[in-house]
PDB file of N, CA and C in Angstrom:
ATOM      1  N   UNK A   1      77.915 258.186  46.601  1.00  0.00           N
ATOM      2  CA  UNK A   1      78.234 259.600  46.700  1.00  0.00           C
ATOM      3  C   UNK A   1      78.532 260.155  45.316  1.00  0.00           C
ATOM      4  N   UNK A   2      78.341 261.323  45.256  1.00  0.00           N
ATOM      5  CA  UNK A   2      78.631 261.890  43.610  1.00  0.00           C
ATOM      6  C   UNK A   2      80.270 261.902  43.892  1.00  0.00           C
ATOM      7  N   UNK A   3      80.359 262.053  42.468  1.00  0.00           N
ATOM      8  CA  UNK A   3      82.241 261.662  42.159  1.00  0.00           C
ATOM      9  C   UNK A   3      82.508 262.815  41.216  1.00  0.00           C
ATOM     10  N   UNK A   4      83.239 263.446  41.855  1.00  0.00           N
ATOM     11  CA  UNK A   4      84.032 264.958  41.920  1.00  0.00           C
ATOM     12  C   UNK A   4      84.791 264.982  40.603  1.00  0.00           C
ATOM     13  N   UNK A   5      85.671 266.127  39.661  1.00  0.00           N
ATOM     14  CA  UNK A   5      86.274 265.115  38.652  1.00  0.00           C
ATOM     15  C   UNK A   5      88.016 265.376  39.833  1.00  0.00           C
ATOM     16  N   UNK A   6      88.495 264.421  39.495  1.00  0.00           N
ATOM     17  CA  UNK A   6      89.381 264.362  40.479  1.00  0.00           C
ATOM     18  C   UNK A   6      91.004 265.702  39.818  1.00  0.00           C
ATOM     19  N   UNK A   7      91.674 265.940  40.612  1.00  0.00           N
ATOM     20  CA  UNK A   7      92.651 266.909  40.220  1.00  0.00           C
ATOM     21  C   UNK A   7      93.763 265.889  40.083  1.00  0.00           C
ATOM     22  N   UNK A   8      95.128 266.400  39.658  1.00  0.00           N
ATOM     23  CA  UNK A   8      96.030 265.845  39.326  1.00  0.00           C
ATOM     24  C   UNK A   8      96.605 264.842  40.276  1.00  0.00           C
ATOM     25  N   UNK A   9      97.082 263.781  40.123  1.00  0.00           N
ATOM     26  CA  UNK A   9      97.988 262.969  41.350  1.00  0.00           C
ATOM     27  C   UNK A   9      99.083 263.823  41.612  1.00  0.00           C
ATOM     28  N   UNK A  10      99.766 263.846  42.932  1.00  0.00           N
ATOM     29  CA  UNK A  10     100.991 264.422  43.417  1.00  0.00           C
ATOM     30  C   UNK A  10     101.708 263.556  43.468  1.00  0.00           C
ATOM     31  N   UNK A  11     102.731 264.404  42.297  1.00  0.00           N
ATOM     32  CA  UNK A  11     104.051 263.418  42.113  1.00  0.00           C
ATOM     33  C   UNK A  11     104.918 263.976  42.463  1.00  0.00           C
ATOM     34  N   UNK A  12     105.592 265.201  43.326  1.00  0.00           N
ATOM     35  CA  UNK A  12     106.681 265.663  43.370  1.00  0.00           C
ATOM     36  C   UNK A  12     108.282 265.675  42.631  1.00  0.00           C
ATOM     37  N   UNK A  13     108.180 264.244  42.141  1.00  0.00           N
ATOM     38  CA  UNK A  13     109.439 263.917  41.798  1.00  0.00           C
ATOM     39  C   UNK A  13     108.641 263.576  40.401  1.00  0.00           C
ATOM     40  N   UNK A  14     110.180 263.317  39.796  1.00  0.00           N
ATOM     41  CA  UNK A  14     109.990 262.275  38.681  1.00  0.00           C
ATOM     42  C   UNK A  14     110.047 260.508  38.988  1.00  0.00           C
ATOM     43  N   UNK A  15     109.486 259.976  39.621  1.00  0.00           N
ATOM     44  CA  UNK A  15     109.931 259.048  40.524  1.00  0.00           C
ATOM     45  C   UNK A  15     109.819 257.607  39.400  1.00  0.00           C
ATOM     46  N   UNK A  16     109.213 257.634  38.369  1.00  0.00           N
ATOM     47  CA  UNK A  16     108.945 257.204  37.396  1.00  0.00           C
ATOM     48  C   UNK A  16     110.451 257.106  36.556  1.00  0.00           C
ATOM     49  N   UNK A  17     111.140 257.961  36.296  1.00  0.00           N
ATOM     50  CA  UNK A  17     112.329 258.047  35.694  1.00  0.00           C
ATOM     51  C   UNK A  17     113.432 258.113  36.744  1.00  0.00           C
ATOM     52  N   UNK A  18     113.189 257.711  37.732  1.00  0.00           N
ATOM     53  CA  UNK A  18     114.648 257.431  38.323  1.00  0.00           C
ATOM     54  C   UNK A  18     115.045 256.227  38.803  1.00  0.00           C
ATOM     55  N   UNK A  19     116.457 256.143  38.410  1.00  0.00           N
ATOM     56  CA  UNK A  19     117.132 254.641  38.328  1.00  0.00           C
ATOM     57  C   UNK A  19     118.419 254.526  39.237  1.00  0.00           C
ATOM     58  N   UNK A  20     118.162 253.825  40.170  1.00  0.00           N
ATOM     59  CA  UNK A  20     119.209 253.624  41.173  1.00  0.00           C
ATOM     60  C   UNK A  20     120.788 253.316  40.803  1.00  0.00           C
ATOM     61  N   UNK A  21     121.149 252.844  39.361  1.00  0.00           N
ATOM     62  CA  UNK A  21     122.461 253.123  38.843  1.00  0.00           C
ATOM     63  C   UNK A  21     123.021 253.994  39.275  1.00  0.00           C
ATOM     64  N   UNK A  22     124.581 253.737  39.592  1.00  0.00           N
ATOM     65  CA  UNK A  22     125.303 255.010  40.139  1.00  0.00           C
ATOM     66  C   UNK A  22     125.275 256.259  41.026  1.00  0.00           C
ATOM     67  N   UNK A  23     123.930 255.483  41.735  1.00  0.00           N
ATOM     68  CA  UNK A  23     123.500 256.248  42.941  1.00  0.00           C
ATOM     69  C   UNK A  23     123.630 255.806  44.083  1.00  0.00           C
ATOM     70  N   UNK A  24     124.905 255.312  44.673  1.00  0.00           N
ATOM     71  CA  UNK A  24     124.780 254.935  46.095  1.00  0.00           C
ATOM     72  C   UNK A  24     125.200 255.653  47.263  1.00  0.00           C
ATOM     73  N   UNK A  25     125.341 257.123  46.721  1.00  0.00           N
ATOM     74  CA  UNK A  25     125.577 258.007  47.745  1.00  0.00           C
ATOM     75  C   UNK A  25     124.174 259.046  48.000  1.00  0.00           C
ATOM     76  N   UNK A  26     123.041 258.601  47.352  1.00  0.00           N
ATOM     77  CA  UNK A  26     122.298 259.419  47.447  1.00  0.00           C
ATOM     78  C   UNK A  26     121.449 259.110  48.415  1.00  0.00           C
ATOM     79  N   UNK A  27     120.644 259.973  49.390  1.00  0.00           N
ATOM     80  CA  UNK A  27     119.801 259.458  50.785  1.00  0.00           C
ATOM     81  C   UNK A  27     118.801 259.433  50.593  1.00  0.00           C
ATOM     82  N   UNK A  28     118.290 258.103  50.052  1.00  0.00           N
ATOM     83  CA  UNK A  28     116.828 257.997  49.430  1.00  0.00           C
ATOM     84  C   UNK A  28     115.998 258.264  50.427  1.00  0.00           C
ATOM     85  N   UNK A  29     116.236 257.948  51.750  1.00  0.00           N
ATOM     86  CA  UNK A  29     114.745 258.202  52.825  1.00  0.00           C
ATOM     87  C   UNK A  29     114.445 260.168  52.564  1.00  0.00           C
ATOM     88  N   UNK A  30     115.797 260.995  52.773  1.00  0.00           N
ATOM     89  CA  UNK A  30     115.285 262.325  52.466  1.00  0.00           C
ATOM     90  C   UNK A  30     114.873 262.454  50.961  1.00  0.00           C
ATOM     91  N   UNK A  31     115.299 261.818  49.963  1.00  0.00           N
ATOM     92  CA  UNK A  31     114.893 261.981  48.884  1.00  0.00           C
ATOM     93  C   UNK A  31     113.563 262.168  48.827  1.00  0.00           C
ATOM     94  N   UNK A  32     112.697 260.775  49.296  1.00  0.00           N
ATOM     95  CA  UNK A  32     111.933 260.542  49.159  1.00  0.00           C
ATOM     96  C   UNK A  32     110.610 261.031  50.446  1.00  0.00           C
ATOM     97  N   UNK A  33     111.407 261.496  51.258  1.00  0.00           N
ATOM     98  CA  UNK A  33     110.677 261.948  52.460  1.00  0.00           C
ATOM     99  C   UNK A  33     109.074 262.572  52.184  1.00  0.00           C
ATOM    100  N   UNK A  34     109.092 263.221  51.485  1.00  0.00           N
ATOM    101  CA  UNK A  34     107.473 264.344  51.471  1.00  0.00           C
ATOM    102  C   UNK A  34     106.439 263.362  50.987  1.00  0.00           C
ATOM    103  N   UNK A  35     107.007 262.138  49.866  1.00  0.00           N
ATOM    104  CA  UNK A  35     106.425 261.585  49.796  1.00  0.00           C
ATOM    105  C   UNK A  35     105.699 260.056  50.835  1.00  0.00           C
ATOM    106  N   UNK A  36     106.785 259.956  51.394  1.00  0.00           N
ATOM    107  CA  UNK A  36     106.884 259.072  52.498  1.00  0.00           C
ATOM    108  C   UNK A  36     105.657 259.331  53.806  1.00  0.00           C
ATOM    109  N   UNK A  37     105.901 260.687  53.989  1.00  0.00           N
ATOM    110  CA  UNK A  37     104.944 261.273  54.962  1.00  0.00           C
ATOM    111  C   UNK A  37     103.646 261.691  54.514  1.00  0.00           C
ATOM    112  N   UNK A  38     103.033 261.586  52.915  1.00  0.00           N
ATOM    113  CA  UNK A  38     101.889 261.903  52.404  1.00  0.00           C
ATOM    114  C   UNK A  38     101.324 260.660  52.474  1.00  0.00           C
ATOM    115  N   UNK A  39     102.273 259.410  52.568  1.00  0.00           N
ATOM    116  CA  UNK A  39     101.522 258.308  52.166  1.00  0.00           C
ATOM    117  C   UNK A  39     101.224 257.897  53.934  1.00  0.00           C
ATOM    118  N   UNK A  40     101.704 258.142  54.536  1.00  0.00           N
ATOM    119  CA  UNK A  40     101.502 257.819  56.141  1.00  0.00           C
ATOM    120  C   UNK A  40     100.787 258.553  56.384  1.00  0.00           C
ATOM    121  N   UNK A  41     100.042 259.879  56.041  1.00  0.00           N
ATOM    122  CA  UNK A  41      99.277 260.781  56.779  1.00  0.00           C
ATOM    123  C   UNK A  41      97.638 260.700  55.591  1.00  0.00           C
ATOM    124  N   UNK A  42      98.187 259.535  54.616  1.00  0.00           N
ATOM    125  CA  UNK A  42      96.825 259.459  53.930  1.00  0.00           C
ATOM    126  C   UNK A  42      95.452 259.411  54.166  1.00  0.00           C
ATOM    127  N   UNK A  43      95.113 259.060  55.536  1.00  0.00           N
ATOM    128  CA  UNK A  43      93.884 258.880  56.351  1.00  0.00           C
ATOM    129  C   UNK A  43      93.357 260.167  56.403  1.00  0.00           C
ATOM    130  N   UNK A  44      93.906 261.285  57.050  1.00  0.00           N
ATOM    131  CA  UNK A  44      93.980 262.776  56.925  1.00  0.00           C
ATOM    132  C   UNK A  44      93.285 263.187  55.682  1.00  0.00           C
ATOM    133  N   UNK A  45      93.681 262.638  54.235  1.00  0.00           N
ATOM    134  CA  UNK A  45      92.827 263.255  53.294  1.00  0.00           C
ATOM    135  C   UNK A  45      91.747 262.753  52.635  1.00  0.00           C
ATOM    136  N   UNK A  46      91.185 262.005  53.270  1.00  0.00           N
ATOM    137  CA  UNK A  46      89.854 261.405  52.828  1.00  0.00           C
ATOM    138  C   UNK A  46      88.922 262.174  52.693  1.00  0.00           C
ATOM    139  N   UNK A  47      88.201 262.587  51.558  1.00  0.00           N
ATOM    140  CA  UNK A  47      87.097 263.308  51.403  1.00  0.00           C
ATOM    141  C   UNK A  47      85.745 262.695  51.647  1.00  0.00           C
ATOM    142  N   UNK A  48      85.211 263.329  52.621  1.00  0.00           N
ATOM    143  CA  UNK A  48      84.164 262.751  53.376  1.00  0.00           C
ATOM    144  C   UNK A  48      82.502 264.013  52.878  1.00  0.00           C
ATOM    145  N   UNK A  49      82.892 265.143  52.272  1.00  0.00           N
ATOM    146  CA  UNK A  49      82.196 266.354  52.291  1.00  0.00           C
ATOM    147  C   UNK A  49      81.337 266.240  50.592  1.00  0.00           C
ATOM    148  N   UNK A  50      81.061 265.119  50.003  1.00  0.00           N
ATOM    149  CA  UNK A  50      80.076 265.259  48.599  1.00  0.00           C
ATOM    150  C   UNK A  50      78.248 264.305  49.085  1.00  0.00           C
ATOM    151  N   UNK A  51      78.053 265.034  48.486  1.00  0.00           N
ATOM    152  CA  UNK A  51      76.521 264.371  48.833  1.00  0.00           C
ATOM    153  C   UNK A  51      76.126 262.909  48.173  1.00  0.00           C
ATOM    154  N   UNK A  52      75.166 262.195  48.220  1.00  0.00           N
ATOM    155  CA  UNK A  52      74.904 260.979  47.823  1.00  0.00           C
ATOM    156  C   UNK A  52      74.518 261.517  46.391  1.00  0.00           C
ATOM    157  N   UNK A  53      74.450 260.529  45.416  1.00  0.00           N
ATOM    158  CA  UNK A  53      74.211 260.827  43.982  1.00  0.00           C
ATOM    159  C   UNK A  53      72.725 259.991  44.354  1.00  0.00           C
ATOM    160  N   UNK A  54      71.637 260.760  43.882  1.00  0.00           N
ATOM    161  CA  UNK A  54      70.092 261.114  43.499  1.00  0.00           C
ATOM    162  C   UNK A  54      69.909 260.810  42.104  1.00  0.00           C
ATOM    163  N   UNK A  55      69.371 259.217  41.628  1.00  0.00           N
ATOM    164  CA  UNK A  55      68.820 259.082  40.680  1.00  0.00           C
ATOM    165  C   UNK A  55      70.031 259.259  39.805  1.00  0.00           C
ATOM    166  N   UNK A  56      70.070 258.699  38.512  1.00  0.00           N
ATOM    167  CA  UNK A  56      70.851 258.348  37.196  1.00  0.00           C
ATOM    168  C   UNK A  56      71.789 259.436  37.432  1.00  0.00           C
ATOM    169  N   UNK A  57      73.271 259.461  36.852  1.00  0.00           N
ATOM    170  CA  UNK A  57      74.465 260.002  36.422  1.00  0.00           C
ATOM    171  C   UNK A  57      74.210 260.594  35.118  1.00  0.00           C
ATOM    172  N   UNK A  58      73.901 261.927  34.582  1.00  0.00           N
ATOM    173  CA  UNK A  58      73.423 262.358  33.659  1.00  0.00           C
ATOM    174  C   UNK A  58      74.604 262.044  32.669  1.00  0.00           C
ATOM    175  N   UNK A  59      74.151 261.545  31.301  1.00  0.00           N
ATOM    176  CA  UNK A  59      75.289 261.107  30.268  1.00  0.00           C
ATOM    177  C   UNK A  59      76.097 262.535  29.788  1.00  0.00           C
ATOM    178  N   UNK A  60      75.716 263.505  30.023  1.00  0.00           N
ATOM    179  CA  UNK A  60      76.699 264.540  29.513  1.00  0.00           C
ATOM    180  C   UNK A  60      76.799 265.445  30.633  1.00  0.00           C
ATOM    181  N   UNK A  61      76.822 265.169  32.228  1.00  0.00           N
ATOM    182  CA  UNK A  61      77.566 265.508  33.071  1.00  0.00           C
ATOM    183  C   UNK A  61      79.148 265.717  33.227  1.00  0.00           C
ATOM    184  N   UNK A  62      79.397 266.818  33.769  1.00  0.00           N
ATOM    185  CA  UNK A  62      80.762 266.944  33.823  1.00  0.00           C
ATOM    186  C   UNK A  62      81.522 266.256  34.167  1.00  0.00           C
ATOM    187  N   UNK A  63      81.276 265.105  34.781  1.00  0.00           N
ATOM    188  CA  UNK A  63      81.976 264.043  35.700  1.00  0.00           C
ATOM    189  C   UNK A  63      82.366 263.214  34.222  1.00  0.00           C
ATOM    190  N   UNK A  64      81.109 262.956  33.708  1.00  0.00           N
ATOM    191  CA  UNK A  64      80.953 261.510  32.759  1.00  0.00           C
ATOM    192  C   UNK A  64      81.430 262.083  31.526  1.00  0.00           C
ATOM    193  N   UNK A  65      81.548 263.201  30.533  1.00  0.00           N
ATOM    194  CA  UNK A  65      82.012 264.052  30.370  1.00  0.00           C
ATOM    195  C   UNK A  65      84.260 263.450  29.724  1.00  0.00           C
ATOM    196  N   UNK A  66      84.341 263.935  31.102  1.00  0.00           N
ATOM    197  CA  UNK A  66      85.700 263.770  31.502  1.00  0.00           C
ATOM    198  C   UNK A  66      85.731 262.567  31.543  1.00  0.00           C
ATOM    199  N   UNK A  67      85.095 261.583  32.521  1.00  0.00           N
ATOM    200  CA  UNK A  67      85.360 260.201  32.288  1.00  0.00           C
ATOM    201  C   UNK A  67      85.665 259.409  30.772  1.00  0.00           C
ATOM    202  N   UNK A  68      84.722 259.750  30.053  1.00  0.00           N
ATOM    203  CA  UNK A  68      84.980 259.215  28.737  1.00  0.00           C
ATOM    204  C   UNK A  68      86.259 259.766  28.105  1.00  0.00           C
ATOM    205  N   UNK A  69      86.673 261.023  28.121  1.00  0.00           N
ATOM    206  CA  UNK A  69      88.239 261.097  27.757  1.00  0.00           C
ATOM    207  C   UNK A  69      89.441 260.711  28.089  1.00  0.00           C
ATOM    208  N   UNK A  70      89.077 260.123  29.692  1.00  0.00           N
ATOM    209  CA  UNK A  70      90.076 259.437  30.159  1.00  0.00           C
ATOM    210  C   UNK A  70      89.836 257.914  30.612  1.00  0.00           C
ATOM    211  N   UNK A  71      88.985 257.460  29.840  1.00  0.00           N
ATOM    212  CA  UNK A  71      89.136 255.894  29.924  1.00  0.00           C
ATOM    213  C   UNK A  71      88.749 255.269  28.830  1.00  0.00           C
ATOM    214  N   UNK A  72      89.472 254.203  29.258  1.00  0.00           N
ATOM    215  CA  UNK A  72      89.239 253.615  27.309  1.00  0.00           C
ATOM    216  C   UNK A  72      88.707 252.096  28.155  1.00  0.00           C
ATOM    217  N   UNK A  73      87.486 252.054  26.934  1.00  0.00           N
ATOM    218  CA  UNK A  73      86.639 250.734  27.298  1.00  0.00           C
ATOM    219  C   UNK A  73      86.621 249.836  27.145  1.00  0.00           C
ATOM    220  N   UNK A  74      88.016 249.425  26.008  1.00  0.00           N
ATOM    221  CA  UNK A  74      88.080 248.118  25.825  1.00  0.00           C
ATOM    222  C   UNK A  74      90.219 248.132  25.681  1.00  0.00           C
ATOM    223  N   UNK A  75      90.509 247.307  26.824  1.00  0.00           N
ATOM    224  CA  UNK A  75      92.234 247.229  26.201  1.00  0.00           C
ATOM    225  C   UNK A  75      92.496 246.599  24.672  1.00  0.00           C
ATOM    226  N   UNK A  76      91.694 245.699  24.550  1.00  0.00           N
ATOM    227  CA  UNK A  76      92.125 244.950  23.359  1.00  0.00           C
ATOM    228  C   UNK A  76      91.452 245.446  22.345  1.00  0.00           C
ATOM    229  N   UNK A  77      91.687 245.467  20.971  1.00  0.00           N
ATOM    230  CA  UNK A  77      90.512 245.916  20.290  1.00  0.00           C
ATOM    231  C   UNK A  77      89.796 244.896  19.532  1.00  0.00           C
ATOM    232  N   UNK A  78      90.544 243.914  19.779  1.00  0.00           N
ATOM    233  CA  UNK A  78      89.706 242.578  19.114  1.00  0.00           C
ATOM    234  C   UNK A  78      88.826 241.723  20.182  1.00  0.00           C
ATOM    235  N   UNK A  79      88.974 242.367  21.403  1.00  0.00           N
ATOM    236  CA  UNK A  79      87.912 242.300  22.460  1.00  0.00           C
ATOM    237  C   UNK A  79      86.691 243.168  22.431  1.00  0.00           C
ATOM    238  N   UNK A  80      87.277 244.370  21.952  1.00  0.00           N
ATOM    239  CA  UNK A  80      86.563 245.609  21.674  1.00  0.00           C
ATOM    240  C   UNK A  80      84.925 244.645  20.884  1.00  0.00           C
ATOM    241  N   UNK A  81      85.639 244.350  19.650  1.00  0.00           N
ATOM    242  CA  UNK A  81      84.500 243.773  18.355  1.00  0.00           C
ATOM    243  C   UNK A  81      84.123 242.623  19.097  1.00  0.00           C
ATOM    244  N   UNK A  82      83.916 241.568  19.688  1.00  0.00           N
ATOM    245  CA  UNK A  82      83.570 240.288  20.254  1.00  0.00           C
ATOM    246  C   UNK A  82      82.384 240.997  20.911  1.00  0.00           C
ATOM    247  N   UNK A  83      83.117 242.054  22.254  1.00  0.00           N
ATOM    248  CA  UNK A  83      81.886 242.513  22.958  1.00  0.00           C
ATOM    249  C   UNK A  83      80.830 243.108  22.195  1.00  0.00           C
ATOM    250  N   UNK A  84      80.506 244.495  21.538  1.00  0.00           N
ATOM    251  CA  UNK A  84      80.350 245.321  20.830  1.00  0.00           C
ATOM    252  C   UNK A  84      79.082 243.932  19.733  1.00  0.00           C
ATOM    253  N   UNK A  85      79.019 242.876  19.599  1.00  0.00           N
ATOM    254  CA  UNK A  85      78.733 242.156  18.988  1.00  0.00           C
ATOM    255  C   UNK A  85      77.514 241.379  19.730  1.00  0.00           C
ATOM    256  N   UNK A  86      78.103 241.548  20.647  1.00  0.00           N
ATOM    257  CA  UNK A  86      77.359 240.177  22.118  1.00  0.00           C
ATOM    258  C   UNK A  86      76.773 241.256  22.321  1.00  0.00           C
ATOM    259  N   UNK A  87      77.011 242.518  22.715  1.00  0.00           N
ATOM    260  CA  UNK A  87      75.856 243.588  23.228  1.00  0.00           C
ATOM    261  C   UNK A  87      74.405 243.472  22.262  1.00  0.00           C
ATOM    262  N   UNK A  88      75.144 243.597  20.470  1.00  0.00           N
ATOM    263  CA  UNK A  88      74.208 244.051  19.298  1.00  0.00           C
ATOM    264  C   UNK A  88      73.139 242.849  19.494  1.00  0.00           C
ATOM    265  N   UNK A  89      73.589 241.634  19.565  1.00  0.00           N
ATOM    266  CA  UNK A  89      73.047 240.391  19.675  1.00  0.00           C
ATOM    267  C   UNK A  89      71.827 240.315  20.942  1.00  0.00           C
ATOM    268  N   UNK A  90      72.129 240.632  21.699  1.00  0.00           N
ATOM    269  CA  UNK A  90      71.522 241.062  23.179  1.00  0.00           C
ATOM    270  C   UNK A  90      70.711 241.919  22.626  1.00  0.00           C
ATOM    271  N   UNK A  91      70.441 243.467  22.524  1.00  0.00           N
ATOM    272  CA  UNK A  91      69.379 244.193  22.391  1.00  0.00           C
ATOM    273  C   UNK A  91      69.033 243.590  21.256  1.00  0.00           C
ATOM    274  N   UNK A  92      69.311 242.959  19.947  1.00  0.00           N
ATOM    275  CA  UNK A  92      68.039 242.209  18.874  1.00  0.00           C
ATOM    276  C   UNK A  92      67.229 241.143  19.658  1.00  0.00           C
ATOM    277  N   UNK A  93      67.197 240.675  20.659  1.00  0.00           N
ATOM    278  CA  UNK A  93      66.966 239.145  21.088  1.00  0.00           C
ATOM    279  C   UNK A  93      65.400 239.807  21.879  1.00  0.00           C
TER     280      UNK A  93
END
């Protein structure tokens, strides 16, 4: 199926920066409720409505585009040069 560029994740909270220290009066199930019930009603948002992708992913499509700004292709960078090497080696051969 073609791949949409996706919109932001819903985070409601800062849920990332919060630390249960000195919080034992707080009611984490309502705290956390909206999120609780997005993740139980997740079936509900499955996008079922994009068409099949027809032939190659154009390299400067909007999708691919965006993809390349938000992914990085190698974690290591001394993995980076090993691969990058084995590829060069490969198309001379």
């Amino acid at each position: 199926m073609q791949q949409p560029i996706p919109g932001c994740p819903s985070q409601p909270l800062n849920i990332h920066g919060i630390t249960l220290k000195s919080k034992q009066d707080e009611n984490w199930g309502q705290l956390f409720a909206p999120m609780i019930s997005q993740w139980n009603n997740r079936a509900e948002c499955r996008v079922d409505g994009y068409p099949q992708q027809e032939g190659l992913l154009n390299f400067n499509s909007d999708y691919m585009v965006w993809y390349r700004r938000k992914t990085k292709m190698f974690v290591d960078p001394k993995n980076a040069n090993t691969a990058t090497l084995v590829c060069f080696c490969f198309l001379n051969i």
